[in-house]
C-alpha atoms as a PDB file:
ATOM      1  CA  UNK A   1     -11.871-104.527   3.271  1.00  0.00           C
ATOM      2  CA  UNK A   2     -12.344-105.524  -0.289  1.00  0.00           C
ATOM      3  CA  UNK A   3     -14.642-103.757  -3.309  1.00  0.00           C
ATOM      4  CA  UNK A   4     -17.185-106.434  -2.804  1.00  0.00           C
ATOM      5  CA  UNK A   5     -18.063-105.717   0.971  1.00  0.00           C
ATOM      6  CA  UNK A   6     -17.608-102.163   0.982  1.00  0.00           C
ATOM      7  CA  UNK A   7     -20.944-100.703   1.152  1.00  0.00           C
ATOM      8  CA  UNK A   8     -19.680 -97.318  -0.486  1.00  0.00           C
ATOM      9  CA  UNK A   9     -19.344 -99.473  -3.332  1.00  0.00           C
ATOM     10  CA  UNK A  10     -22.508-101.363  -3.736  1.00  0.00           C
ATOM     11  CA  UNK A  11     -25.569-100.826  -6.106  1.00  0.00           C
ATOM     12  CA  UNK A  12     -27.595 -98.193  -3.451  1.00  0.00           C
ATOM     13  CA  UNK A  13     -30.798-100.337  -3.822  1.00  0.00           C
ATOM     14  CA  UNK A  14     -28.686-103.275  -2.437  1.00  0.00           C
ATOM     15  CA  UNK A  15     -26.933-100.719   0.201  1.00  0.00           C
ATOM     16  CA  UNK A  16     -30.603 -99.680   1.606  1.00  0.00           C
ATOM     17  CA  UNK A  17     -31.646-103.417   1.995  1.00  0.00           C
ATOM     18  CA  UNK A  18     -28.718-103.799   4.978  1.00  0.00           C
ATOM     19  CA  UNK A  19     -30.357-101.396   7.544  1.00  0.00           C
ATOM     20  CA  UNK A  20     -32.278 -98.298   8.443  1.00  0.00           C
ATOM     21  CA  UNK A  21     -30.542 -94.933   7.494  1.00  0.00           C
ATOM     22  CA  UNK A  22     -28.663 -94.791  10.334  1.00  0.00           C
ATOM     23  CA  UNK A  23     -26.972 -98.170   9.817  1.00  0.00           C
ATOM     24  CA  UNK A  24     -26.278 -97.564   5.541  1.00  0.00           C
ATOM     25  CA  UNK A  25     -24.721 -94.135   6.310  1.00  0.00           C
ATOM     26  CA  UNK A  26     -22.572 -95.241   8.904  1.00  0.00           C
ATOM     27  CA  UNK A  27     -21.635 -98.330   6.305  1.00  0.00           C
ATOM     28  CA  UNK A  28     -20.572 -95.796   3.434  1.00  0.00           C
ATOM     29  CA  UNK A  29     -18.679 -93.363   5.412  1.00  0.00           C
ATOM     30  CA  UNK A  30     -16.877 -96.710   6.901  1.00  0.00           C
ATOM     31  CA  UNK A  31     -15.903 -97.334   3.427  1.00  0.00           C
ATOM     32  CA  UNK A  32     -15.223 -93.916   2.335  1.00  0.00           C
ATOM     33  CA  UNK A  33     -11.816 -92.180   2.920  1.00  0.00           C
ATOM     34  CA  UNK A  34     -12.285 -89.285   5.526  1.00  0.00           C
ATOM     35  CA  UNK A  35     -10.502 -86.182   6.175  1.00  0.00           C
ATOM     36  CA  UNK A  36     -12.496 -84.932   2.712  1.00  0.00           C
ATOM     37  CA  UNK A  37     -11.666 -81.557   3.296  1.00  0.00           C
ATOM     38  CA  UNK A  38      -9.015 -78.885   4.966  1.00  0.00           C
ATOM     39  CA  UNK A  39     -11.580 -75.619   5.622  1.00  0.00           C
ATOM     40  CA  UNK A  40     -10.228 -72.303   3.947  1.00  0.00           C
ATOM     41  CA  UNK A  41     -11.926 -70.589   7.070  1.00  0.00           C
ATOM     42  CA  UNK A  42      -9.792 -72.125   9.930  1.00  0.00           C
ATOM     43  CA  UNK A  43      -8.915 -68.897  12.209  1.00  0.00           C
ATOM     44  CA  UNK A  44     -11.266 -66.227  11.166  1.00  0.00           C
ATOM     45  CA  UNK A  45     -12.497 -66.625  14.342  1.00  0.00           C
ATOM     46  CA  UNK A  46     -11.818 -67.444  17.789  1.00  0.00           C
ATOM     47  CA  UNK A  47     -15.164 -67.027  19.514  1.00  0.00           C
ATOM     48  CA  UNK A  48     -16.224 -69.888  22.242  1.00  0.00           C
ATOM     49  CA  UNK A  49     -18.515 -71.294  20.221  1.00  0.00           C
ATOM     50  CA  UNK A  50     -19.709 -75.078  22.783  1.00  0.00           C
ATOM     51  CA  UNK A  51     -18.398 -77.873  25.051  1.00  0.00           C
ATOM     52  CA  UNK A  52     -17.307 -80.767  23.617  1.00  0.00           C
ATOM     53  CA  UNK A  53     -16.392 -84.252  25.122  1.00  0.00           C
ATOM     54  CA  UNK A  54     -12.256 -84.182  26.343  1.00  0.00           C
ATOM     55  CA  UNK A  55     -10.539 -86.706  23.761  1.00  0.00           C
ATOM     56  CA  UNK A  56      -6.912 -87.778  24.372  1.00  0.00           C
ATOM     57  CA  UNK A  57      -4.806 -85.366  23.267  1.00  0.00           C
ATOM     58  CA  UNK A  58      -6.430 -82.209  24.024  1.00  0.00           C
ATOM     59  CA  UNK A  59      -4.135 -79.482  25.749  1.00  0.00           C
ATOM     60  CA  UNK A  60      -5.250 -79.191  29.027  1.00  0.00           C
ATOM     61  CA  UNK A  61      -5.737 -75.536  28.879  1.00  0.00           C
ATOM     62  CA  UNK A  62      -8.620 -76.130  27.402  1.00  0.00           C
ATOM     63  CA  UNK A  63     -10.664 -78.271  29.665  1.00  0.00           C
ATOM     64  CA  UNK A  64     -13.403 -76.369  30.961  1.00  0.00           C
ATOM     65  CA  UNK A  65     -13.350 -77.060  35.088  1.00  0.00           C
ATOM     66  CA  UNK A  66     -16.539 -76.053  36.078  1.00  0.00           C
ATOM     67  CA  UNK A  67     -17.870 -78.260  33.793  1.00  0.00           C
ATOM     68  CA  UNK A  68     -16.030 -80.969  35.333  1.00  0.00           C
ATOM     69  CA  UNK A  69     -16.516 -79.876  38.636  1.00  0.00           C
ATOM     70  CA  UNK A  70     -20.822 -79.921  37.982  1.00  0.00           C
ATOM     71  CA  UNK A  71     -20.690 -83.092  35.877  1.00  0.00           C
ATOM     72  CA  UNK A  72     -17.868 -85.024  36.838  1.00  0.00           C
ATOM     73  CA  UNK A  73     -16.865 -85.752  32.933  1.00  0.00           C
ATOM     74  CA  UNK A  74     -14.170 -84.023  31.122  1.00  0.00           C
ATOM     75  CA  UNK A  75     -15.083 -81.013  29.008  1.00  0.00           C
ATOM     76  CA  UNK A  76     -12.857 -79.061  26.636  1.00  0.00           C
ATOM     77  CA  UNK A  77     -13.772 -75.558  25.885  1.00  0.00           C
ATOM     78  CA  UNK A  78     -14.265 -75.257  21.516  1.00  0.00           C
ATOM     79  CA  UNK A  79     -14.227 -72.644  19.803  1.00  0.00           C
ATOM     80  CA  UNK A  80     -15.302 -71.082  16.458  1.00  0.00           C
ATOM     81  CA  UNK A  81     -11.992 -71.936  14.730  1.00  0.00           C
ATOM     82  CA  UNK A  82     -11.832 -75.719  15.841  1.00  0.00           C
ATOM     83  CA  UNK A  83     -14.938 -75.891  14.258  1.00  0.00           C
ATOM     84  CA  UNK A  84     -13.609 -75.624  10.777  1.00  0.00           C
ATOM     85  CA  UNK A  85     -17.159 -74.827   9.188  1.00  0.00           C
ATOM     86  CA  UNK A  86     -21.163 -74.626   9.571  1.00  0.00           C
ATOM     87  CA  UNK A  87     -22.604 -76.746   7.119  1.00  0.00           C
ATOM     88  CA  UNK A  88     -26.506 -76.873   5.850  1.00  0.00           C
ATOM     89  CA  UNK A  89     -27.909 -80.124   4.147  1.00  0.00           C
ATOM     90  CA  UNK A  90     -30.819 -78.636   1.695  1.00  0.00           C
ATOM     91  CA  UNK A  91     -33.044 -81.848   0.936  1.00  0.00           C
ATOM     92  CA  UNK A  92     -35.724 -81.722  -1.697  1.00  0.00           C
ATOM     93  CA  UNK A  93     -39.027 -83.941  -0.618  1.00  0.00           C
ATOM     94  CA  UNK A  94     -41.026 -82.879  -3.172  1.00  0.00           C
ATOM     95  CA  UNK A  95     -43.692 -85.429  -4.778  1.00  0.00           C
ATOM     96  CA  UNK A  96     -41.327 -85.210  -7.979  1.00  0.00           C
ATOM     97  CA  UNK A  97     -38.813 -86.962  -5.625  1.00  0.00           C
ATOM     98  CA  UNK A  98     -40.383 -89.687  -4.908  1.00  0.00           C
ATOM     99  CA  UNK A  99     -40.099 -91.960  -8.364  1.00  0.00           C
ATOM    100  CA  UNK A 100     -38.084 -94.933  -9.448  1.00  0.00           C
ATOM    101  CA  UNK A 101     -37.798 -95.602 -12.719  1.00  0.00           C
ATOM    102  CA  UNK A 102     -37.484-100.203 -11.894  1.00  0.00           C
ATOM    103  CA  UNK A 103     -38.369-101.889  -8.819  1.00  0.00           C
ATOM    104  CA  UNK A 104     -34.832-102.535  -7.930  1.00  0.00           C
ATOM    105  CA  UNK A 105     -33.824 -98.877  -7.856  1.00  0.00           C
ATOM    106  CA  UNK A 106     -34.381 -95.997  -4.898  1.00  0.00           C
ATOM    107  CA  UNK A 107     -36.347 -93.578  -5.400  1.00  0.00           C
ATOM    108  CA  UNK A 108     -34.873 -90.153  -5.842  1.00  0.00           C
ATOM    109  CA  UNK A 109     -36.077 -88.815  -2.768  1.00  0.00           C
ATOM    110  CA  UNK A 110     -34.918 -92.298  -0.504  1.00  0.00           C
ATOM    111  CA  UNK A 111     -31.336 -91.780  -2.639  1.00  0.00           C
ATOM    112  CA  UNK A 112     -31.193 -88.477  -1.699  1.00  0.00           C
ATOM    113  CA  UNK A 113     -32.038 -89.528   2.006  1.00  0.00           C
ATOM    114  CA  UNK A 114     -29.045 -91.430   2.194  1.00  0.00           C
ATOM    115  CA  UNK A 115     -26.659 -89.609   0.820  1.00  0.00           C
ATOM    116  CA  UNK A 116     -27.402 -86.439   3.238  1.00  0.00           C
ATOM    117  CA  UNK A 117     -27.059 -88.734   6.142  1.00  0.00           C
ATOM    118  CA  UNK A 118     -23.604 -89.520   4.989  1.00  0.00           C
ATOM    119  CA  UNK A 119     -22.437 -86.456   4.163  1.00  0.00           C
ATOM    120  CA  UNK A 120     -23.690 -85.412   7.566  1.00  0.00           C
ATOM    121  CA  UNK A 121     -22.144 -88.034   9.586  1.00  0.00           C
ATOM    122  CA  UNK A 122     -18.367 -87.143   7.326  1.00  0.00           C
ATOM    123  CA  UNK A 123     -19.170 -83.466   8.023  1.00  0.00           C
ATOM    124  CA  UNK A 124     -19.841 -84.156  11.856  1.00  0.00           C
ATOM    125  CA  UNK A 125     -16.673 -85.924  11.991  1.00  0.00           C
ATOM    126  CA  UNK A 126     -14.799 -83.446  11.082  1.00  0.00           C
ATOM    127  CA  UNK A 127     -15.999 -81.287  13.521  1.00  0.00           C
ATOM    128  CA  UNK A 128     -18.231 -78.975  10.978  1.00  0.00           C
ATOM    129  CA  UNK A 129     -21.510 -77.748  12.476  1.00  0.00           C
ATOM    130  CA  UNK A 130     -24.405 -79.370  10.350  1.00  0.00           C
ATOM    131  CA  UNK A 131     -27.854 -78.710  10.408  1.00  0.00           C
ATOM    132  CA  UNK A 132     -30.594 -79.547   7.697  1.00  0.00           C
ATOM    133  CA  UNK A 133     -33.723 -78.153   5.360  1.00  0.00           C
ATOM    134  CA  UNK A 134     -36.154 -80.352   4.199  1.00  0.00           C
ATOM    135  CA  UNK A 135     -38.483 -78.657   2.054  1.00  0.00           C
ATOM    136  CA  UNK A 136     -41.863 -79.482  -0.512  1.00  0.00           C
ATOM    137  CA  UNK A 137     -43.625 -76.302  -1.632  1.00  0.00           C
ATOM    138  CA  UNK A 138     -43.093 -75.164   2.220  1.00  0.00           C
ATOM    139  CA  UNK A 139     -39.969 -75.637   4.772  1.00  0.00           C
ATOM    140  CA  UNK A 140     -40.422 -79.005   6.334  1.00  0.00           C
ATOM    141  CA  UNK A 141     -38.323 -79.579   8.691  1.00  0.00           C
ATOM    142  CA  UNK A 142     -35.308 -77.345  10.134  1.00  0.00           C
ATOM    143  CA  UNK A 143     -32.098 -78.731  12.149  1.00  0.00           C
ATOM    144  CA  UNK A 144     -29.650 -75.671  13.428  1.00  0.00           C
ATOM    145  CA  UNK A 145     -26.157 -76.947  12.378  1.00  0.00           C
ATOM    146  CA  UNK A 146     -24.309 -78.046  15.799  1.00  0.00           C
ATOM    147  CA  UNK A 147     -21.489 -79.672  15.955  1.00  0.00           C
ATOM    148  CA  UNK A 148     -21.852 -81.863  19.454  1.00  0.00           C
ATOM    149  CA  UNK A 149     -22.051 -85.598  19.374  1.00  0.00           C
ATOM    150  CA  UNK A 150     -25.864 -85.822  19.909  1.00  0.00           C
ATOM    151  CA  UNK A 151     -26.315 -83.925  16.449  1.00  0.00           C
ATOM    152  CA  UNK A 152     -25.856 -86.863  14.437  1.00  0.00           C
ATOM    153  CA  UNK A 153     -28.731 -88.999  15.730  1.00  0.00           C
ATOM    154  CA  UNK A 154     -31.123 -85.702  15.290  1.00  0.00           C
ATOM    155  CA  UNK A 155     -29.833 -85.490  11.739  1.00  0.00           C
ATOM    156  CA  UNK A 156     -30.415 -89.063  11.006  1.00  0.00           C
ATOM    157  CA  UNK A 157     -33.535 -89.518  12.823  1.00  0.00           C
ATOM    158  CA  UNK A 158     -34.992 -85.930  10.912  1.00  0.00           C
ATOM    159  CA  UNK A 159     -33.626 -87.369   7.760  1.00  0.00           C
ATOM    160  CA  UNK A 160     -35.162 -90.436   7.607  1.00  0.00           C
ATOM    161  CA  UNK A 161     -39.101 -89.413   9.055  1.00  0.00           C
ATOM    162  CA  UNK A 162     -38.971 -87.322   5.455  1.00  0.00           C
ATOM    163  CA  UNK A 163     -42.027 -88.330   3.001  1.00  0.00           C
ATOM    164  CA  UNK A 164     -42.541 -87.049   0.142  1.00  0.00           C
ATOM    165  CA  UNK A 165     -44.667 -83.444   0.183  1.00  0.00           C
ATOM    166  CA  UNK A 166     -46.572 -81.623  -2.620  1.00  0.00           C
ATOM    167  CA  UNK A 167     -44.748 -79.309  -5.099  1.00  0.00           C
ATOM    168  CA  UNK A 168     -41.366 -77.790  -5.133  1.00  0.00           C
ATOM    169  CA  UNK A 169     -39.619 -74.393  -3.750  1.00  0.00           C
ATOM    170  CA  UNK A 170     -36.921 -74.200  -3.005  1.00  0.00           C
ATOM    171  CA  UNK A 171     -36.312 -70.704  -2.859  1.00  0.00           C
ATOM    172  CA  UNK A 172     -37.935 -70.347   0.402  1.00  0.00           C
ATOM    173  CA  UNK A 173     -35.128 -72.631   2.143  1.00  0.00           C
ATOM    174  CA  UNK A 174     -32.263 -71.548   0.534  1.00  0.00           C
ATOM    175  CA  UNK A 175     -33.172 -67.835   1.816  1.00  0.00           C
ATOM    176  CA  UNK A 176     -33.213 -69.679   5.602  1.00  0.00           C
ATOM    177  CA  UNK A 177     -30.008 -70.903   5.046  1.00  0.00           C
ATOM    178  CA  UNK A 178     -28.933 -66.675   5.235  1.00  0.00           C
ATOM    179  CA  UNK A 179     -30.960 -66.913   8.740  1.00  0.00           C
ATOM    180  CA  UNK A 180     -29.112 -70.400   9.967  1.00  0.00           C
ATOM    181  CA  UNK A 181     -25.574 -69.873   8.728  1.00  0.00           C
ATOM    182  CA  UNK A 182     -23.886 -67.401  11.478  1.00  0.00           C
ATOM    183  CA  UNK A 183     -20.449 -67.043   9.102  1.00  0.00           C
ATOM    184  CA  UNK A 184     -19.233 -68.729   6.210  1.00  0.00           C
ATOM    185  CA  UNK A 185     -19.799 -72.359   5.461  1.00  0.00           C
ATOM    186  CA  UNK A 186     -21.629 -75.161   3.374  1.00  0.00           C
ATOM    187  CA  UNK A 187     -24.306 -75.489   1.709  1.00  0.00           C
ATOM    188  CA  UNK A 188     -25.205 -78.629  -0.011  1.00  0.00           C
ATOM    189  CA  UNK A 189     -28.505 -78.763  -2.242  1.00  0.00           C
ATOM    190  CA  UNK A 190     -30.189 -82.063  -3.206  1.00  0.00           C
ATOM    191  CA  UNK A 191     -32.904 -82.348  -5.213  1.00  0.00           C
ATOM    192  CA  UNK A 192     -33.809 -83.843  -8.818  1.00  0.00           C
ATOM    193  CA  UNK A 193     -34.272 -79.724  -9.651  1.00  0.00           C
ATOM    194  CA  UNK A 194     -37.648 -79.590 -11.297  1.00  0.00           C
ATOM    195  CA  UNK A 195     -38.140 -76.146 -10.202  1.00  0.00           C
ATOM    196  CA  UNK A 196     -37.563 -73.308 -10.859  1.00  0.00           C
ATOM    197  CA  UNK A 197     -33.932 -72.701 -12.608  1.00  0.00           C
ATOM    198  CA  UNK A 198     -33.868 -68.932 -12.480  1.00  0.00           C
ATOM    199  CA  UNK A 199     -35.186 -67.972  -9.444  1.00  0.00           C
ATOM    200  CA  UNK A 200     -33.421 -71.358  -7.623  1.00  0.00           C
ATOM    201  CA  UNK A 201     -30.156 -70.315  -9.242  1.00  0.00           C
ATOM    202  CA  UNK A 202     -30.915 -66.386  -7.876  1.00  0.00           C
ATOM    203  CA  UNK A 203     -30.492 -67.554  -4.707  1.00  0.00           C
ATOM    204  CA  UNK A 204     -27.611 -69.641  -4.994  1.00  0.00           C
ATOM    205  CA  UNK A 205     -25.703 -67.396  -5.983  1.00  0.00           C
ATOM    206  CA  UNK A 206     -27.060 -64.979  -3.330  1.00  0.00           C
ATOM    207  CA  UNK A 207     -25.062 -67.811  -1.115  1.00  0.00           C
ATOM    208  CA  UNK A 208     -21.899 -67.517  -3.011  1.00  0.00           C
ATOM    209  CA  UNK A 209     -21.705 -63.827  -2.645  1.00  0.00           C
ATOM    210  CA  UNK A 210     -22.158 -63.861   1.075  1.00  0.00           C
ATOM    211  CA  UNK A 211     -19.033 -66.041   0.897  1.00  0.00           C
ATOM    212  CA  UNK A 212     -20.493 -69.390   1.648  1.00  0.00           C
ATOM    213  CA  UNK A 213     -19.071 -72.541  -0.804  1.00  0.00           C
ATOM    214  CA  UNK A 214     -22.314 -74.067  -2.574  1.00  0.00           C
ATOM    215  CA  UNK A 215     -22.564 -77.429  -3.529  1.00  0.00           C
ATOM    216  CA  UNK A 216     -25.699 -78.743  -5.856  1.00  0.00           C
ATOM    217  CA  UNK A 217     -26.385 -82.770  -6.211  1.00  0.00           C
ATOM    218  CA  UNK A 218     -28.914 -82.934  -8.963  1.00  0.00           C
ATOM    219  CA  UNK A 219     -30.355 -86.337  -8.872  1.00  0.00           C
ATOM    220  CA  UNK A 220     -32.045 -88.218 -11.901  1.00  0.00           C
ATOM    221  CA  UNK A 221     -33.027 -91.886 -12.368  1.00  0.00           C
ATOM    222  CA  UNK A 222     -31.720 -93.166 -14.846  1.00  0.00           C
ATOM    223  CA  UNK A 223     -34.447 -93.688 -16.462  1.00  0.00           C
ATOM    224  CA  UNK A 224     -35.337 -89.877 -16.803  1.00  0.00           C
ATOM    225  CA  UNK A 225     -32.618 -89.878 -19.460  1.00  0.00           C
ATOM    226  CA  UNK A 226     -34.070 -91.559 -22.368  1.00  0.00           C
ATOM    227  CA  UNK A 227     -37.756 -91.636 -23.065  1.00  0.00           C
ATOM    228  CA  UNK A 228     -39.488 -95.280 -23.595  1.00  0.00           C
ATOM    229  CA  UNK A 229     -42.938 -97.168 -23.058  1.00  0.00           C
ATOM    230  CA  UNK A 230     -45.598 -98.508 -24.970  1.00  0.00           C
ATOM    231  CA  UNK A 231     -46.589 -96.859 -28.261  1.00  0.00           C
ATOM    232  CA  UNK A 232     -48.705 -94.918 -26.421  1.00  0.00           C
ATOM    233  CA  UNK A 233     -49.053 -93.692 -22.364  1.00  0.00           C
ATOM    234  CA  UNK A 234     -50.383 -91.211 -20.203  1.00  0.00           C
ATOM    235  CA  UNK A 235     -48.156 -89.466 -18.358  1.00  0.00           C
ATOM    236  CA  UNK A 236     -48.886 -87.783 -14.915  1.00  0.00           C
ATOM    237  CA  UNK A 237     -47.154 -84.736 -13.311  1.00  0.00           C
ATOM    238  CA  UNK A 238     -47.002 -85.708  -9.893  1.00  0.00           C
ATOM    239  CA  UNK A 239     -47.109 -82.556  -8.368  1.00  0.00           C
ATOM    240  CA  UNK A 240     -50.025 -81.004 -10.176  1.00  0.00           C
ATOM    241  CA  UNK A 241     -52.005 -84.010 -11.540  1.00  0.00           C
ATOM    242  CA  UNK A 242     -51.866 -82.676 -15.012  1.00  0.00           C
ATOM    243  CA  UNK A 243     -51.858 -85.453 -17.803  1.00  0.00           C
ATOM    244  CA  UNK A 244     -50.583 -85.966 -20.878  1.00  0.00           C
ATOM    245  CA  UNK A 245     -50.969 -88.443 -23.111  1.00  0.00           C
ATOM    246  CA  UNK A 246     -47.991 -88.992 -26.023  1.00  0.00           C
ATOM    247  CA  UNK A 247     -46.305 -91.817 -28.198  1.00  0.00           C
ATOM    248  CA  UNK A 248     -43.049 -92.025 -26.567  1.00  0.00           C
ATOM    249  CA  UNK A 249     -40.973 -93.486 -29.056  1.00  0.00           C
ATOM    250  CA  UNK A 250     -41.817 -90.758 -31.796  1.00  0.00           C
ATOM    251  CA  UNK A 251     -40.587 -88.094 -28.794  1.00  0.00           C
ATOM    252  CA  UNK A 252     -37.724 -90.056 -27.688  1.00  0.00           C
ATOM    253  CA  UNK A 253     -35.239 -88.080 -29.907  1.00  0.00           C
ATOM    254  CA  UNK A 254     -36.726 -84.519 -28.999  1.00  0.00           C
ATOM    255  CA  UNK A 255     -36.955 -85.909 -25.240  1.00  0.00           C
ATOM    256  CA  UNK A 256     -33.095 -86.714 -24.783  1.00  0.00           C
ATOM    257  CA  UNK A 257     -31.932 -83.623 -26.478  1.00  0.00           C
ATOM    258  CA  UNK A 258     -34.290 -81.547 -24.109  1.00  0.00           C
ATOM    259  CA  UNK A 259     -32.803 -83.695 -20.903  1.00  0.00           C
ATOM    260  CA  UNK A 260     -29.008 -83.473 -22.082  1.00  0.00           C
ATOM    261  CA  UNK A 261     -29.413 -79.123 -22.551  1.00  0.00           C
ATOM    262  CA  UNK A 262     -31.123 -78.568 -18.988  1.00  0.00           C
ATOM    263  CA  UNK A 263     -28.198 -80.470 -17.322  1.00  0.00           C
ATOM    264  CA  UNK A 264     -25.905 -79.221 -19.465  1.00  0.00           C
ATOM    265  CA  UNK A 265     -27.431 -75.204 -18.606  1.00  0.00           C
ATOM    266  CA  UNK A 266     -27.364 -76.122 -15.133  1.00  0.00           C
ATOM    267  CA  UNK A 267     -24.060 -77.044 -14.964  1.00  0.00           C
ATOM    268  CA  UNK A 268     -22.639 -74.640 -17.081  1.00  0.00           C
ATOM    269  CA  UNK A 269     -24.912 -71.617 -14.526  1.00  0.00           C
ATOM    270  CA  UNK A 270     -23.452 -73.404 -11.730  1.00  0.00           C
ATOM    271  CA  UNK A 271     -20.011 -73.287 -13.110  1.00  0.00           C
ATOM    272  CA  UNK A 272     -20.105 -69.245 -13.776  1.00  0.00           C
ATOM    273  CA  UNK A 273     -21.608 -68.830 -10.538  1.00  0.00           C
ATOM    274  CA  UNK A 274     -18.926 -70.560  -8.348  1.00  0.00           C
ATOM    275  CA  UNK A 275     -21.149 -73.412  -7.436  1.00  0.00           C
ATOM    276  CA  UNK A 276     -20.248 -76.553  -7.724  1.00  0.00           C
ATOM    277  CA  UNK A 277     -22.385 -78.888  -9.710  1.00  0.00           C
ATOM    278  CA  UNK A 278     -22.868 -82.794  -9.451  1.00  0.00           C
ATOM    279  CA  UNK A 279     -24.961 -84.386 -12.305  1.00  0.00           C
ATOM    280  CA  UNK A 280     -25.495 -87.902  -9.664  1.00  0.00           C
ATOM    281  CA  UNK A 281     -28.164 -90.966 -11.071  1.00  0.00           C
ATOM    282  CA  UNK A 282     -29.239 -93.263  -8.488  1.00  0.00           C
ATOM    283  CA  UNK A 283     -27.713 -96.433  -9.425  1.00  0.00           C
ATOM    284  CA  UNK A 284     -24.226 -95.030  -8.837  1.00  0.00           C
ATOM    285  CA  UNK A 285     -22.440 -95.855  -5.763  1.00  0.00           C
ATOM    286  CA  UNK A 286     -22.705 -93.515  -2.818  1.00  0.00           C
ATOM    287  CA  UNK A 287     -18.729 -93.940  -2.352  1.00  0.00           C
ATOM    288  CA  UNK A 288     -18.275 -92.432  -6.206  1.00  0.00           C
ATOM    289  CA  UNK A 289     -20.545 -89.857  -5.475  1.00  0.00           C
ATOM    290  CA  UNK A 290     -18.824 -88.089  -2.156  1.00  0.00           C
ATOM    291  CA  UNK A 291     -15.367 -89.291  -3.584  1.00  0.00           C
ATOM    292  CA  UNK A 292     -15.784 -86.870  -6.879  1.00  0.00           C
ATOM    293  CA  UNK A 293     -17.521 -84.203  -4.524  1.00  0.00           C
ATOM    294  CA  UNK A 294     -14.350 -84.571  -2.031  1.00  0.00           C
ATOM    295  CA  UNK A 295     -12.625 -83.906  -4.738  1.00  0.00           C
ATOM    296  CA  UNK A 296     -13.888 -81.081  -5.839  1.00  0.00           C
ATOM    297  CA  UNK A 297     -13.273 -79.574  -3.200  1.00  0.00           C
ATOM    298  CA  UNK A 298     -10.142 -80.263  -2.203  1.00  0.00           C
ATOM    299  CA  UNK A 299      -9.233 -78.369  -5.707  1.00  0.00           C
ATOM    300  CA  UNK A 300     -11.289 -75.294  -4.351  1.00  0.00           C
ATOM    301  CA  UNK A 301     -10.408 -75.496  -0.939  1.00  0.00           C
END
């Protein structure tokens, strides 16, 4: 498969136009290298934790026979080791999500859609428990992580029923993580973090000292980066309706500096926290975006 038809590749806008969620994850991972991770908690425990479906190669001490006596179908008994880790997808649909900056971009919220489906269906095929948190200024919606085959399609199908809420906290779902995550594992947060830093960042770190690895995808448009319009606008927030009305080009300067320091705090927070940070803007790739977070790991892990 060559650059050009790998969807991991492709601008994300032209990615989305191929198929529903379901269809553009499954296209990325296609294209993506798997195996992203070894997990540093293989063997801590050795609990049952569920059935899965018998695959060839599974020692037969394992099968489960009353499940194949009931059912008919192979069954191999899994426990807490085999399933390497429990992994929660924390998605941001706050109104502040949902903005493009062009026509022929995603918005942040429909970028970050896609991008936890993906990172669902690798996680999932690795064997990793996933569940998700949607959240506005309330929890949304709330998928236990599992780890049997079914997950997947009630992943993708929560995933992609997300619209856009009100305002943001976060706070709120990050503390259900603590109530979701049985031992050590994942969390991944995504959201274009207009929040609240301190108290989002309190919690985050609550997560790293309980021992689970933290991941944070801040997502921008690109066109959040540099201010420009007309010599004069109005500008809306959209989760509070509050307007403002400014010359951008005599606040570009001021603007960019402001951007550039609030990702630059945020990463360097993350970094002293043991988080790992990912500055992503939603024309890049999907495949870049899980390859340098694969990465990243792989040098933790």
């Amino acid at each position: 498969m060559n650059a050009g038809s790998r969807p991991d590749l492709l601008d994300p806008f032209e990615v989305a136009q191929l198929g529903n969620i379901e269809m553009v994850a499954r296209g990325v991972v296609e294209g993506f290298l798997t195996g992203i991770h070894r997990s540093p908690f293989k063997g801590f425990s050795v609990e049952f934790a569920e059935n899965r479906p018998y695959q060839p190669g599974d020692e037969l001490r394992y099968v489960d026979w009353r499940m194949l006596a009931r059912s008919d179908r192979l069954f191999v008994k899994q426990y807490e080791e085999e399933t390497n880790l429990q992994s929660m997808l924390v998605l941001d649909a706050s109104a502040s999500m949902d903005w493009a900056g062009a026509d022929d971009r995603l918005t942040k919220l429909e970028y970050g859609k896609r991008l936890a489906a993906a990172l669902a269906l690798i996680l999932l095929g690795q064997r990793d428990a996933t569940g998700t948190i949607a959240f506005d200024d309330t929890i949304r919606a709330v998928v236990p992580a599992r780890a049997h085959q079914r997950q997947w399609w009630v992943l993708a199908r929560t995933i992609a029923g997300l619209t856009a809420g009100r305002g943001t906290a976060a706070e709120p779902a990050l503390r259900r993580v603590t109530d979701l995550l049985r031992r050590r594992g994942l969390v991944v947060l995504i959201s274009d973090l207009l929040l609240d830093r301190d108290l989002a960042l309190h919690v985050l770190q609550y997560l790293r000292h309980r021992g689970h690895q933290v991941v944070v995808f801040h997502l921008m448009d690109p066109a959040e980066l540099d201010l420009d319009g007309p010599p004069e606008a109005r500008f809306e927030d959209p989760e509070t309706g509050e307007l403002v009305v400014a010359r951008p080009r005599e606040l570009r300067q001021a603007y960019g500096a402001t951007v550039r320091q609030a990702v630059a705090d945020w990463r360097l927070q993350c970094q002293r926290g043991g988080i790992a940070y990912h500055h992503v803007l939603t024309d890049r790739p999907f495949g870049y975006v899980l390859r340098e977070a694969s990465a990243r790991r792989s040098r933790v892990a």
